[in-house]
PDBML (XML) file of the C-alpha atoms, coordinates in Angstrom:
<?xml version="1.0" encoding="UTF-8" ?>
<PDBx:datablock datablockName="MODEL"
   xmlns:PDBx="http://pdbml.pdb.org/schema/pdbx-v50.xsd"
   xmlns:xsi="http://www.w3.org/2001/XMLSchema-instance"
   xsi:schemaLocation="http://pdbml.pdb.org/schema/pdbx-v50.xsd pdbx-v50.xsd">
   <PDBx:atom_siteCategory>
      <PDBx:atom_site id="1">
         <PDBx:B_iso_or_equiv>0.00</PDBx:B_iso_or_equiv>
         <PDBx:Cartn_x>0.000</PDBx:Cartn_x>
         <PDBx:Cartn_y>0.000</PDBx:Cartn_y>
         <PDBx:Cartn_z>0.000</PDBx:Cartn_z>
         <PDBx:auth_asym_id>A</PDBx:auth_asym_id>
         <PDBx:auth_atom_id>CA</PDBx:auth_atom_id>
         <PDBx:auth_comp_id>UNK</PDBx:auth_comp_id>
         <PDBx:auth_seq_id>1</PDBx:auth_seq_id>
         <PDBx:group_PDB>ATOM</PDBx:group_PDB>
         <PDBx:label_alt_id xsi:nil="true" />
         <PDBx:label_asym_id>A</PDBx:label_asym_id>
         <PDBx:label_atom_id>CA</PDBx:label_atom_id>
         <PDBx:label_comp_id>UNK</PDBx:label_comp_id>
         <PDBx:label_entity_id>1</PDBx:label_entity_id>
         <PDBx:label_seq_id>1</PDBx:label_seq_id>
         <PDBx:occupancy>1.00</PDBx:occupancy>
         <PDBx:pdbx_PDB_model_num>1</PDBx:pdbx_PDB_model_num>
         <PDBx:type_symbol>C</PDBx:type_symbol>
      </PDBx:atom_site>
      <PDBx:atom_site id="2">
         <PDBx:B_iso_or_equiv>0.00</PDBx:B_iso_or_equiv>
         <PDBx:Cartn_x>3.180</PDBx:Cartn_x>
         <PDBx:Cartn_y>2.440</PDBx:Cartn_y>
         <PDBx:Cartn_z>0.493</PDBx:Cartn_z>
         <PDBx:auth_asym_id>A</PDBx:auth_asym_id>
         <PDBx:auth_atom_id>CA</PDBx:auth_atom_id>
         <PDBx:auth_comp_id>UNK</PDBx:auth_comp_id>
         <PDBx:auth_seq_id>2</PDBx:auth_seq_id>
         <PDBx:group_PDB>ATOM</PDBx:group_PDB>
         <PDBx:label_alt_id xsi:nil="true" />
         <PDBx:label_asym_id>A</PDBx:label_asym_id>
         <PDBx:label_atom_id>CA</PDBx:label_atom_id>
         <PDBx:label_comp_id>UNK</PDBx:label_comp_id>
         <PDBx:label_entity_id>1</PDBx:label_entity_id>
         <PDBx:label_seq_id>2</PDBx:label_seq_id>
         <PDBx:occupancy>1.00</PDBx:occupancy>
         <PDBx:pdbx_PDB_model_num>1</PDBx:pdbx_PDB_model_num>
         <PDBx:type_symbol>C</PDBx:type_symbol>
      </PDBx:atom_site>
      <PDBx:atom_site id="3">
         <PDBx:B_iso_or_equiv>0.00</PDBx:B_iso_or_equiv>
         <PDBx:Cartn_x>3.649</PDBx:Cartn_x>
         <PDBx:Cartn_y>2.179</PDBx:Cartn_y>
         <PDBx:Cartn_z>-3.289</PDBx:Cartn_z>
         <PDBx:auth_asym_id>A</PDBx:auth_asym_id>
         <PDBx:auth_atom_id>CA</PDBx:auth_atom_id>
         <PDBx:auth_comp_id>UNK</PDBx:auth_comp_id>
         <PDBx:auth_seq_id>3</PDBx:auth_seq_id>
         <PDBx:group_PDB>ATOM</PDBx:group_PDB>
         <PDBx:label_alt_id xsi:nil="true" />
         <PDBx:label_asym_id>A</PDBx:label_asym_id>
         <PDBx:label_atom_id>CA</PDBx:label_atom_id>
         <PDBx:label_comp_id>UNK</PDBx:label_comp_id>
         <PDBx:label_entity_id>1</PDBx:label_entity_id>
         <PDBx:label_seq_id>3</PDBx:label_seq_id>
         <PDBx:occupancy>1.00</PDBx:occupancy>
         <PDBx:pdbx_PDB_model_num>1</PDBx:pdbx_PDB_model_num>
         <PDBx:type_symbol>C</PDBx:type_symbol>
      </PDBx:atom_site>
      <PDBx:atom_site id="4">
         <PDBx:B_iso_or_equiv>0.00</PDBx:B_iso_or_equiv>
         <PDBx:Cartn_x>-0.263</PDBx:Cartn_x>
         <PDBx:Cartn_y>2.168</PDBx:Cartn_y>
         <PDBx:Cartn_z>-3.608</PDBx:Cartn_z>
         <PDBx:auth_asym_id>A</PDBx:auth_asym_id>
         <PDBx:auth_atom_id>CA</PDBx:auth_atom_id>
         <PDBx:auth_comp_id>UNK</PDBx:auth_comp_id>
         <PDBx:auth_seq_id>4</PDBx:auth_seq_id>
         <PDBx:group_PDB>ATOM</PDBx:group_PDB>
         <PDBx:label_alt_id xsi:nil="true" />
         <PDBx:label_asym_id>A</PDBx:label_asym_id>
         <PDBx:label_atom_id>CA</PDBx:label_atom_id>
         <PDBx:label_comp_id>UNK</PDBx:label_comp_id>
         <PDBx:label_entity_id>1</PDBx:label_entity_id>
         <PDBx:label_seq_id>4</PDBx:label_seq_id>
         <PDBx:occupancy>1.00</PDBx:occupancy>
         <PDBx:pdbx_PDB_model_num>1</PDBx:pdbx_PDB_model_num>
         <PDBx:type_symbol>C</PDBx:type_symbol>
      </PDBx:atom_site>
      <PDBx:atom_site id="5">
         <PDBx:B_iso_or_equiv>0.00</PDBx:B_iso_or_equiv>
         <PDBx:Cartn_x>-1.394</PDBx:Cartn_x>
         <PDBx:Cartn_y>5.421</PDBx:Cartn_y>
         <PDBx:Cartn_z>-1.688</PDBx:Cartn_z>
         <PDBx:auth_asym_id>A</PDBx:auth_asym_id>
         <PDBx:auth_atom_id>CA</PDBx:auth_atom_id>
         <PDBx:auth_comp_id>UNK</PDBx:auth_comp_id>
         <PDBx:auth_seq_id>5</PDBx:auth_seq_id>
         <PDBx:group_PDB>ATOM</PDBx:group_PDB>
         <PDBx:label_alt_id xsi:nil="true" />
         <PDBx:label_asym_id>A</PDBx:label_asym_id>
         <PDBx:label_atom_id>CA</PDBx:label_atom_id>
         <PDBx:label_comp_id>UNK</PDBx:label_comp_id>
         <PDBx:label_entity_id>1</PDBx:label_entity_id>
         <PDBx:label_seq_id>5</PDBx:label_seq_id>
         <PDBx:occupancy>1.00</PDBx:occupancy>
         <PDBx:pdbx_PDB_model_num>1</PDBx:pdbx_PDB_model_num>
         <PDBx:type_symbol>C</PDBx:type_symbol>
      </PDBx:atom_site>
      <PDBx:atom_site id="6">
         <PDBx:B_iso_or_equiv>0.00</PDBx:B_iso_or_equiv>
         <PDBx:Cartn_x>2.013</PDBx:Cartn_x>
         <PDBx:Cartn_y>6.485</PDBx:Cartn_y>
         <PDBx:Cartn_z>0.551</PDBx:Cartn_z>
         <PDBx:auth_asym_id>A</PDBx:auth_asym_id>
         <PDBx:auth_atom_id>CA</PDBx:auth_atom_id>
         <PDBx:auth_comp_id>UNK</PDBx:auth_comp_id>
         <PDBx:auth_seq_id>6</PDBx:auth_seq_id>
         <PDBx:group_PDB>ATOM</PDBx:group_PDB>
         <PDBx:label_alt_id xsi:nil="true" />
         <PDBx:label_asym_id>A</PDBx:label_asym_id>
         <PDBx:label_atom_id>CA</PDBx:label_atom_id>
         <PDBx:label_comp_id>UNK</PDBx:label_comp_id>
         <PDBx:label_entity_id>1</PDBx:label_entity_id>
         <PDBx:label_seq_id>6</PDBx:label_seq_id>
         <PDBx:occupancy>1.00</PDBx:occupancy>
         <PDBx:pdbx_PDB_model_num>1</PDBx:pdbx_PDB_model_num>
         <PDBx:type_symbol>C</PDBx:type_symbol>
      </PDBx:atom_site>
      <PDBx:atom_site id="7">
         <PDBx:B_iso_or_equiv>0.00</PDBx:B_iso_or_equiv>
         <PDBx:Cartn_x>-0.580</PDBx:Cartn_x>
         <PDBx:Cartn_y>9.160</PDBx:Cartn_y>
         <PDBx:Cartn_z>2.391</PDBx:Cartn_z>
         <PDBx:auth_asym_id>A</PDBx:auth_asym_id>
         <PDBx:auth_atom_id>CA</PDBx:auth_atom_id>
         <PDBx:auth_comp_id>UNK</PDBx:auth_comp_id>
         <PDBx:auth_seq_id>7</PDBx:auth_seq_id>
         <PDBx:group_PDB>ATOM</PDBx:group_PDB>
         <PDBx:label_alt_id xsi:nil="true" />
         <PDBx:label_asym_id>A</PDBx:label_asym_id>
         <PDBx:label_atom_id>CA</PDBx:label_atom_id>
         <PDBx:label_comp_id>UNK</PDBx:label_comp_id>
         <PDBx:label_entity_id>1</PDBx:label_entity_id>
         <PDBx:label_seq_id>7</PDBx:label_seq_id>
         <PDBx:occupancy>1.00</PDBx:occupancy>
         <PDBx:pdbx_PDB_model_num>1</PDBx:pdbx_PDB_model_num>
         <PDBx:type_symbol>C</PDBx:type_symbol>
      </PDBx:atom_site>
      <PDBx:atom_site id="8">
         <PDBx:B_iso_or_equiv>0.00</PDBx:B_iso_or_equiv>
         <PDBx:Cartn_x>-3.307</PDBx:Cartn_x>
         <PDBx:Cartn_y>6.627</PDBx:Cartn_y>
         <PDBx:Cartn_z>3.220</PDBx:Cartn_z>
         <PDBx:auth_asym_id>A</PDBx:auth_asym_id>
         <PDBx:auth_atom_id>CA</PDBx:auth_atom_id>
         <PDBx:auth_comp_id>UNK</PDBx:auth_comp_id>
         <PDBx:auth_seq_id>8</PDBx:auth_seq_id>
         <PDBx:group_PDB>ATOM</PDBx:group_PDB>
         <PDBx:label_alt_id xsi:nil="true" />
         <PDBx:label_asym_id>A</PDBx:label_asym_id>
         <PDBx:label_atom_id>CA</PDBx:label_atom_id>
         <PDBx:label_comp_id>UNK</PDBx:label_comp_id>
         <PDBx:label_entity_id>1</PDBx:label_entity_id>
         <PDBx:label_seq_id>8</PDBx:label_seq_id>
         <PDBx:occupancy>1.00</PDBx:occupancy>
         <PDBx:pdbx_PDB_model_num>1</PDBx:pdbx_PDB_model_num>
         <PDBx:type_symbol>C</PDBx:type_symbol>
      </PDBx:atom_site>
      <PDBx:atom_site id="9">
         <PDBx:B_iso_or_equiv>0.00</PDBx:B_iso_or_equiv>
         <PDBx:Cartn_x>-4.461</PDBx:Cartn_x>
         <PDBx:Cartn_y>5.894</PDBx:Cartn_y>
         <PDBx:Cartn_z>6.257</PDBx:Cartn_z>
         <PDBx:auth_asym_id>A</PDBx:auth_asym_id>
         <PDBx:auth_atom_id>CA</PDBx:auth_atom_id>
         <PDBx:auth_comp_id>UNK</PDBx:auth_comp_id>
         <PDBx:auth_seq_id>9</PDBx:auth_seq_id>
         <PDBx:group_PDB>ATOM</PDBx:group_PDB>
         <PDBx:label_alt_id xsi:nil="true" />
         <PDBx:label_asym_id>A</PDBx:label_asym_id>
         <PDBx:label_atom_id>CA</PDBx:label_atom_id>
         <PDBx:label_comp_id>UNK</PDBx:label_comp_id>
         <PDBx:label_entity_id>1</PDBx:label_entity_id>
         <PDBx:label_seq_id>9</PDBx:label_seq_id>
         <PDBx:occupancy>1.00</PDBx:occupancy>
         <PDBx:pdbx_PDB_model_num>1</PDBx:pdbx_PDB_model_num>
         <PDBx:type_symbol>C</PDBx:type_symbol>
      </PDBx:atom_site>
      <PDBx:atom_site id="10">
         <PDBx:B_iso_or_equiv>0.00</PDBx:B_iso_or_equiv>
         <PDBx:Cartn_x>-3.169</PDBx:Cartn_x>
         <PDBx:Cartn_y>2.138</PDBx:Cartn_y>
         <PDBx:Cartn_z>5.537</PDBx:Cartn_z>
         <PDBx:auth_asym_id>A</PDBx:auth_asym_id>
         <PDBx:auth_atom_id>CA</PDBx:auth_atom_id>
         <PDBx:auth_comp_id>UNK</PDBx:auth_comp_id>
         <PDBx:auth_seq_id>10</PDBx:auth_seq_id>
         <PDBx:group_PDB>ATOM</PDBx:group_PDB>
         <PDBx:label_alt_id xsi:nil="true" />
         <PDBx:label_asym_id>A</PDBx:label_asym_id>
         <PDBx:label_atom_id>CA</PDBx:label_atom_id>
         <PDBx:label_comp_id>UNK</PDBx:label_comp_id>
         <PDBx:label_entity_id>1</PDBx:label_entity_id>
         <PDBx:label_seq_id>10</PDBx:label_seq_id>
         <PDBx:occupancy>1.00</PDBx:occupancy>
         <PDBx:pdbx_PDB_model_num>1</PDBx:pdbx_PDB_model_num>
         <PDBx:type_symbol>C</PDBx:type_symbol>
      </PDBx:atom_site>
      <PDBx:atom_site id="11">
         <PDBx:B_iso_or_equiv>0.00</PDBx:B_iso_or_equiv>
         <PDBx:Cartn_x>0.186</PDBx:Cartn_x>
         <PDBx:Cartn_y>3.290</PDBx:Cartn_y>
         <PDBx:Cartn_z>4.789</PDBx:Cartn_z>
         <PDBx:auth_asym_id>A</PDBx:auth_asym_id>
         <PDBx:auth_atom_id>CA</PDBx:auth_atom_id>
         <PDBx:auth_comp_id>UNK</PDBx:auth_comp_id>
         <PDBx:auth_seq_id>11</PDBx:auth_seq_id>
         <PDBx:group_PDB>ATOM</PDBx:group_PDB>
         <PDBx:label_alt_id xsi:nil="true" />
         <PDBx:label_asym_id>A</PDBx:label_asym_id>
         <PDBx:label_atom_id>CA</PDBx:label_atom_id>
         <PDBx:label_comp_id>UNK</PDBx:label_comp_id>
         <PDBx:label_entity_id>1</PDBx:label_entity_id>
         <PDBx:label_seq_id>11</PDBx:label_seq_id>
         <PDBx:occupancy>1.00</PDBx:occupancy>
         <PDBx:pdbx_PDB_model_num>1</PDBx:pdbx_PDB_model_num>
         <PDBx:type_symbol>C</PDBx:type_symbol>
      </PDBx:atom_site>
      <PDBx:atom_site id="12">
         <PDBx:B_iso_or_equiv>0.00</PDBx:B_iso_or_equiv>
         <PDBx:Cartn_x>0.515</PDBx:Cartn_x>
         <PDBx:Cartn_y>5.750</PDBx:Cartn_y>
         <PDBx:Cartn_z>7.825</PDBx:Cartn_z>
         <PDBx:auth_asym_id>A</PDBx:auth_asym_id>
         <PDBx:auth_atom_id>CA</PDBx:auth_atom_id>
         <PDBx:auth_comp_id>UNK</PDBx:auth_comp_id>
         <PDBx:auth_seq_id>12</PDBx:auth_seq_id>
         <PDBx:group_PDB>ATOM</PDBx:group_PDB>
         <PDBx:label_alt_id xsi:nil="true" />
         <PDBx:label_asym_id>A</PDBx:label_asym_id>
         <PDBx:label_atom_id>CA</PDBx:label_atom_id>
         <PDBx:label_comp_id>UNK</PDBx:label_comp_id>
         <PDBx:label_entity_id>1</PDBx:label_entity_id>
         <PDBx:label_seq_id>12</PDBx:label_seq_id>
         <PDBx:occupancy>1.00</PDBx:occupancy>
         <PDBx:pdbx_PDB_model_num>1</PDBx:pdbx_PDB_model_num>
         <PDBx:type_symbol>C</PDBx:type_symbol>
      </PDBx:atom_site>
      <PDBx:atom_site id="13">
         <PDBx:B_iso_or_equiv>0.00</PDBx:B_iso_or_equiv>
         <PDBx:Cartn_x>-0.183</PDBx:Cartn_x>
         <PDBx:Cartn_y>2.661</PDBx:Cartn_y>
         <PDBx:Cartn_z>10.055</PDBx:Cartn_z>
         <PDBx:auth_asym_id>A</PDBx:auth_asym_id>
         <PDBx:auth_atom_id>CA</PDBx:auth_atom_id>
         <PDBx:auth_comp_id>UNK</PDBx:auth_comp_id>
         <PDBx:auth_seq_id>13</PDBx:auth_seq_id>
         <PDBx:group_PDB>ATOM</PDBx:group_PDB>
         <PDBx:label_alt_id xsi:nil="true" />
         <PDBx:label_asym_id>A</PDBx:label_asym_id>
         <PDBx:label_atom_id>CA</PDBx:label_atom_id>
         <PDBx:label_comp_id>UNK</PDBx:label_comp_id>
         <PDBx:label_entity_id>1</PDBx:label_entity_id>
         <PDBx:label_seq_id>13</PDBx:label_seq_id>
         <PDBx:occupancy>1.00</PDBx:occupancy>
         <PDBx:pdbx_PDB_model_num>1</PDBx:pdbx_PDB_model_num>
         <PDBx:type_symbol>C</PDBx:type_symbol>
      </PDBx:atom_site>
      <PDBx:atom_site id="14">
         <PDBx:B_iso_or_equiv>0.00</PDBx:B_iso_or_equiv>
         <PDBx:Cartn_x>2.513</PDBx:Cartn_x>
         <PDBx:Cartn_y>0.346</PDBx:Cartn_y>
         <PDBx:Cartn_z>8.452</PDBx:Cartn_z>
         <PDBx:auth_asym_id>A</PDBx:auth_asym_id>
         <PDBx:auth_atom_id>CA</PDBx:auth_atom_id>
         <PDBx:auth_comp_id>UNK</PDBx:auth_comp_id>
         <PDBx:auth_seq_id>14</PDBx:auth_seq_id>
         <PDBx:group_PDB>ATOM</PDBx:group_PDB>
         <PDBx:label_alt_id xsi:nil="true" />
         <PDBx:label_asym_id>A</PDBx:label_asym_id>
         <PDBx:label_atom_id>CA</PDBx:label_atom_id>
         <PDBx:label_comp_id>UNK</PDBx:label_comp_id>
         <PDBx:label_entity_id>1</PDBx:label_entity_id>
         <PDBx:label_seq_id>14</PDBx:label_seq_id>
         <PDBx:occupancy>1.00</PDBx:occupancy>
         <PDBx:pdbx_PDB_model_num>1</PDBx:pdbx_PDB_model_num>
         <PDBx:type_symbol>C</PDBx:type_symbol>
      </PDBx:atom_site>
      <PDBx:atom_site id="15">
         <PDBx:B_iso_or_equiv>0.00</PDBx:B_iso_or_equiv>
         <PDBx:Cartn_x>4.667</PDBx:Cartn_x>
         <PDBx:Cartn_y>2.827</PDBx:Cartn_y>
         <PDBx:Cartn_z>8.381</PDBx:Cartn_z>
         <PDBx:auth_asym_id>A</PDBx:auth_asym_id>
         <PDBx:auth_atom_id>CA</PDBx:auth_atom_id>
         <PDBx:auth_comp_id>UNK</PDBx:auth_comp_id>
         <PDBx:auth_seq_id>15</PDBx:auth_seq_id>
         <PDBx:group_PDB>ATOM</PDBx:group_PDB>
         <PDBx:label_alt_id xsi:nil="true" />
         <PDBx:label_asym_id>A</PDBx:label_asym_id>
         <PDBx:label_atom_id>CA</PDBx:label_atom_id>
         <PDBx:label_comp_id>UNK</PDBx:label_comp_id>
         <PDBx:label_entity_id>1</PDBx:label_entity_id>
         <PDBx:label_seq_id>15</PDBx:label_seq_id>
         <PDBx:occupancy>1.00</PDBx:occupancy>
         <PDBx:pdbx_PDB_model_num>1</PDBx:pdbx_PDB_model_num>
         <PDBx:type_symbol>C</PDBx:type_symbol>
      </PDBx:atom_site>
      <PDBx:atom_site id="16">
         <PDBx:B_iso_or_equiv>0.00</PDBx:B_iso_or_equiv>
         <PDBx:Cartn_x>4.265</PDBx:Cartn_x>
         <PDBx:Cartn_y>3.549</PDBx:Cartn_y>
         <PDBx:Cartn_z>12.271</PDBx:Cartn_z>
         <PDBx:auth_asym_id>A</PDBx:auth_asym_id>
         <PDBx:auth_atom_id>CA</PDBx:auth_atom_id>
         <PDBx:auth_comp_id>UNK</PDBx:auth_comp_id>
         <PDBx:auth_seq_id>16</PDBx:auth_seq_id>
         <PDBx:group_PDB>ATOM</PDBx:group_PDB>
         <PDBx:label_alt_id xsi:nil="true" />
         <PDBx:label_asym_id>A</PDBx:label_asym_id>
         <PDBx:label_atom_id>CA</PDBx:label_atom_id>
         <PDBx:label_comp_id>UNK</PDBx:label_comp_id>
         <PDBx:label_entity_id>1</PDBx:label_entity_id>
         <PDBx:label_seq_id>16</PDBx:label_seq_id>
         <PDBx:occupancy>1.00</PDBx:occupancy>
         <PDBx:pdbx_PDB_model_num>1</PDBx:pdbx_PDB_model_num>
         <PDBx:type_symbol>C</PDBx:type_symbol>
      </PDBx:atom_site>
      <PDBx:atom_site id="17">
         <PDBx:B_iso_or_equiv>0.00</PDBx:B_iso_or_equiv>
         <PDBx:Cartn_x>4.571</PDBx:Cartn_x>
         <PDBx:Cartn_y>-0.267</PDBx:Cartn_y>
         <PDBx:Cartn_z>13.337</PDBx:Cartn_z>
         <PDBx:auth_asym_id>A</PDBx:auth_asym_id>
         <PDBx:auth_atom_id>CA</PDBx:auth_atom_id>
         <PDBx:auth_comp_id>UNK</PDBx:auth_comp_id>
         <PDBx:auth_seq_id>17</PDBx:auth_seq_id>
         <PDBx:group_PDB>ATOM</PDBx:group_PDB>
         <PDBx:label_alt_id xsi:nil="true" />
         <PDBx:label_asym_id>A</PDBx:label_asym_id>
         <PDBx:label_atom_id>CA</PDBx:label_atom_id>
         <PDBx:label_comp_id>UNK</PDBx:label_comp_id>
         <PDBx:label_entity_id>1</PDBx:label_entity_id>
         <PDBx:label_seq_id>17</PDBx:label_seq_id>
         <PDBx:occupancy>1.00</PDBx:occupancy>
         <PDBx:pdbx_PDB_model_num>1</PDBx:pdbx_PDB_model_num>
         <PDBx:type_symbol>C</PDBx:type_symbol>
      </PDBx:atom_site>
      <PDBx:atom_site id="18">
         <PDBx:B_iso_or_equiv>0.00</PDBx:B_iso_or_equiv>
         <PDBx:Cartn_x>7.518</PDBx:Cartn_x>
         <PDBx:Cartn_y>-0.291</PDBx:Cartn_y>
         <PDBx:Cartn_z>11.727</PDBx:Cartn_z>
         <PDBx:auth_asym_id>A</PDBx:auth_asym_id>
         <PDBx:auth_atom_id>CA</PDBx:auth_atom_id>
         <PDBx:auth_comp_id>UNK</PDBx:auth_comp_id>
         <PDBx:auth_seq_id>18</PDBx:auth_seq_id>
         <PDBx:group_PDB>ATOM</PDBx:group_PDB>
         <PDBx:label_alt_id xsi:nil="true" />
         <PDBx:label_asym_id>A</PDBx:label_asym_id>
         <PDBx:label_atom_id>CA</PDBx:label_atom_id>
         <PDBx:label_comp_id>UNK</PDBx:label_comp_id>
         <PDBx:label_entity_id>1</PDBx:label_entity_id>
         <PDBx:label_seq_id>18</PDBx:label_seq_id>
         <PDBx:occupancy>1.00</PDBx:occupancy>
         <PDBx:pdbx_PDB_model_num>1</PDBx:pdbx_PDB_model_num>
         <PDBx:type_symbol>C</PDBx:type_symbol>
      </PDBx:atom_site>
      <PDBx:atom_site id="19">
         <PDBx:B_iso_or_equiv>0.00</PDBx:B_iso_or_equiv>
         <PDBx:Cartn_x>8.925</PDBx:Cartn_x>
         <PDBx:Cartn_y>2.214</PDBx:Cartn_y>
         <PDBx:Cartn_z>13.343</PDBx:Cartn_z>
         <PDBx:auth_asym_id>A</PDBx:auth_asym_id>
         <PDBx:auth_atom_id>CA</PDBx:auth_atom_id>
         <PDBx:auth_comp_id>UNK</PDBx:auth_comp_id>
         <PDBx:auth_seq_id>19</PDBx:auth_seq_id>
         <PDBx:group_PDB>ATOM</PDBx:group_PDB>
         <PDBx:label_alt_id xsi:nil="true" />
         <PDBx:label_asym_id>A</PDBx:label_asym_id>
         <PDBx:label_atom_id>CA</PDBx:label_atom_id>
         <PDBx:label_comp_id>UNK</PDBx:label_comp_id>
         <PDBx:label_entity_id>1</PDBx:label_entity_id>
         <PDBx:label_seq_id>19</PDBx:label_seq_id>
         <PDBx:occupancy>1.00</PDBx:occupancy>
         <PDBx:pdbx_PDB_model_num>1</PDBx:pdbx_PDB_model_num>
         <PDBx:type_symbol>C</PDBx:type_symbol>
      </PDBx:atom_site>
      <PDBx:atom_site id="20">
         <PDBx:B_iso_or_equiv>0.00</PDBx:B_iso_or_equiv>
         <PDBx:Cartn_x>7.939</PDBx:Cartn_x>
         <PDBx:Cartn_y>0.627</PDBx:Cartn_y>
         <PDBx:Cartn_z>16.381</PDBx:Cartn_z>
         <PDBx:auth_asym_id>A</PDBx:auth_asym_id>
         <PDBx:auth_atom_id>CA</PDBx:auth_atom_id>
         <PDBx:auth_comp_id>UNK</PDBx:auth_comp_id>
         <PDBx:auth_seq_id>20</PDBx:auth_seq_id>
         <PDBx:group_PDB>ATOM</PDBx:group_PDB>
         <PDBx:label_alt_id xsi:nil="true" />
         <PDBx:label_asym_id>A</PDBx:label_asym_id>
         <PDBx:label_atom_id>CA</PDBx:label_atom_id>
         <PDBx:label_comp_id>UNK</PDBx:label_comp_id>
         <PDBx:label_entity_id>1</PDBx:label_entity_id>
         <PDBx:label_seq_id>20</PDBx:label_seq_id>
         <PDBx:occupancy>1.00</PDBx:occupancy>
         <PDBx:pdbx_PDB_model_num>1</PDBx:pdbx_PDB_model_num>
         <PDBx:type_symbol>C</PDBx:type_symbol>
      </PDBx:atom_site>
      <PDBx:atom_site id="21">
         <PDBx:B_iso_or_equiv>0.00</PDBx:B_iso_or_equiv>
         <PDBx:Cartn_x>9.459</PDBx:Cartn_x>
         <PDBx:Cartn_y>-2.419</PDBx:Cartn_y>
         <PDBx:Cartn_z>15.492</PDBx:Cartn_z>
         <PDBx:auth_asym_id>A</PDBx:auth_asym_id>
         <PDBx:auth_atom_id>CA</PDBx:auth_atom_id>
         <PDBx:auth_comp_id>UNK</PDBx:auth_comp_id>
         <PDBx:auth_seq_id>21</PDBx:auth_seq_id>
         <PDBx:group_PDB>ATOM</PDBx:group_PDB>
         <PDBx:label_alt_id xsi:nil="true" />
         <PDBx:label_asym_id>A</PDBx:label_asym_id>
         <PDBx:label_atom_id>CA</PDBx:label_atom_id>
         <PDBx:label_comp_id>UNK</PDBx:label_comp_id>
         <PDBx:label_entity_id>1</PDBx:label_entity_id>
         <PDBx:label_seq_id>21</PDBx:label_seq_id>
         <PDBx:occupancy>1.00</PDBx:occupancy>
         <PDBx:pdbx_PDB_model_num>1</PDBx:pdbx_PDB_model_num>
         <PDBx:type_symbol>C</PDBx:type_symbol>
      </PDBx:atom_site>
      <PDBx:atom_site id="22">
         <PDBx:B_iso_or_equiv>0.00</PDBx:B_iso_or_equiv>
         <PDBx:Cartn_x>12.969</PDBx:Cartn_x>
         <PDBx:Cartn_y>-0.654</PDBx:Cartn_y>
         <PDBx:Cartn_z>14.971</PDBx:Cartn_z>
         <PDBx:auth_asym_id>A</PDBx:auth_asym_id>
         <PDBx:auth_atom_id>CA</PDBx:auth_atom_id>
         <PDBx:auth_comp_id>UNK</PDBx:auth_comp_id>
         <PDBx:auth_seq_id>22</PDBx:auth_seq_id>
         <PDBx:group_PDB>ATOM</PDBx:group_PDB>
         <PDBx:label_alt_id xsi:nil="true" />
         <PDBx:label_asym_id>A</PDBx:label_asym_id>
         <PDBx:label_atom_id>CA</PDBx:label_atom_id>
         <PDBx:label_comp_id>UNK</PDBx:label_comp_id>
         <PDBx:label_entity_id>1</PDBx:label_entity_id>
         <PDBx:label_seq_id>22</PDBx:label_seq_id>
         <PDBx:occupancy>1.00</PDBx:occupancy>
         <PDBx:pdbx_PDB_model_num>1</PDBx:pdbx_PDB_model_num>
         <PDBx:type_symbol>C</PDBx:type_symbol>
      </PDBx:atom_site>
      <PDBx:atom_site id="23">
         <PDBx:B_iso_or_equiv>0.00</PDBx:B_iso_or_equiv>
         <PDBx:Cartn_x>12.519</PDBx:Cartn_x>
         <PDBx:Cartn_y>1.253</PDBx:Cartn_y>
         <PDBx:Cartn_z>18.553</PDBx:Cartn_z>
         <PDBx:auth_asym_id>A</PDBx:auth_asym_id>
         <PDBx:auth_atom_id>CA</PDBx:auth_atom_id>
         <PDBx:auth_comp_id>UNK</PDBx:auth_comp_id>
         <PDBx:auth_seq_id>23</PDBx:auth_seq_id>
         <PDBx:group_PDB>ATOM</PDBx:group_PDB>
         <PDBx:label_alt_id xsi:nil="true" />
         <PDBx:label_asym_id>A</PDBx:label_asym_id>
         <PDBx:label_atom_id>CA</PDBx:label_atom_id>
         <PDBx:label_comp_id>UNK</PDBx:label_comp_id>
         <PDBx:label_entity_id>1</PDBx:label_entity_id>
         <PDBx:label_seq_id>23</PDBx:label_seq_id>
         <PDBx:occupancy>1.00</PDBx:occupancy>
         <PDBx:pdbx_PDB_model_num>1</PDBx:pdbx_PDB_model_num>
         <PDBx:type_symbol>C</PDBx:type_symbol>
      </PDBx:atom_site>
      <PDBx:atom_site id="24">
         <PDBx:B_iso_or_equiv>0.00</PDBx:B_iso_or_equiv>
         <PDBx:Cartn_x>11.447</PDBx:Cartn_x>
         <PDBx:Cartn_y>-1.586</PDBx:Cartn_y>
         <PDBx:Cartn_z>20.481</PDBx:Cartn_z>
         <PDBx:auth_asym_id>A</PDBx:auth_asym_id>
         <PDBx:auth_atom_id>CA</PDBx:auth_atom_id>
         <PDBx:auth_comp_id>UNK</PDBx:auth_comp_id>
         <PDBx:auth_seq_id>24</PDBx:auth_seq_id>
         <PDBx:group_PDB>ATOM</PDBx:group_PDB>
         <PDBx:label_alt_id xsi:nil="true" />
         <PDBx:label_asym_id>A</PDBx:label_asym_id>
         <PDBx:label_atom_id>CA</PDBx:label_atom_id>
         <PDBx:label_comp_id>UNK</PDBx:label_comp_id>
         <PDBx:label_entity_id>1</PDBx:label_entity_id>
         <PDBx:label_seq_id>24</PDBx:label_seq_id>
         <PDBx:occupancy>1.00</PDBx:occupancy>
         <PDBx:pdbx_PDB_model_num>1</PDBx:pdbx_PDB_model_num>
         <PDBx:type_symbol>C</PDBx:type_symbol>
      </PDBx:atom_site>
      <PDBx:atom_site id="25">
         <PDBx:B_iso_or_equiv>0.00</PDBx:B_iso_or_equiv>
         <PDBx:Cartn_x>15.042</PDBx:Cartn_x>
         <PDBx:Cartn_y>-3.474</PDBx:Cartn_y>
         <PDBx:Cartn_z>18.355</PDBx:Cartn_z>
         <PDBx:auth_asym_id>A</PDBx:auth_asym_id>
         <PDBx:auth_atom_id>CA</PDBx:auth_atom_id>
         <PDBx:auth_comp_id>UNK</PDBx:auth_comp_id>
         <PDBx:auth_seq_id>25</PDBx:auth_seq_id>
         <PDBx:group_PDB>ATOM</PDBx:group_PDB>
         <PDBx:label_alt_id xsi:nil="true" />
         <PDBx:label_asym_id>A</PDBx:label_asym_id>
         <PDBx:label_atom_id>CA</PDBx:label_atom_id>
         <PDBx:label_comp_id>UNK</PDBx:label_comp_id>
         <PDBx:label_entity_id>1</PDBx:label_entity_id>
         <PDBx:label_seq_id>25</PDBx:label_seq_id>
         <PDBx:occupancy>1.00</PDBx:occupancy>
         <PDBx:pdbx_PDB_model_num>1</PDBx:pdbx_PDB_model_num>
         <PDBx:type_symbol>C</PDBx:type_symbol>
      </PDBx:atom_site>
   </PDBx:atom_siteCategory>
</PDBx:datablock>
């Protein structure tokens, strides 16, 4: 969905779990 729509809501919320991925690393 990045590649889809980057400024969906979809893409927002991927984006933002992977950033919490990477902080909780």
């Amino acid at each position: 969905v990045l590649y889809h729509d980057k400024i969906s809501k979809g893409a927002k919320a991927y984006l933002a779990l992977a950033g919490e991925l990477l902080n909780n690393a």
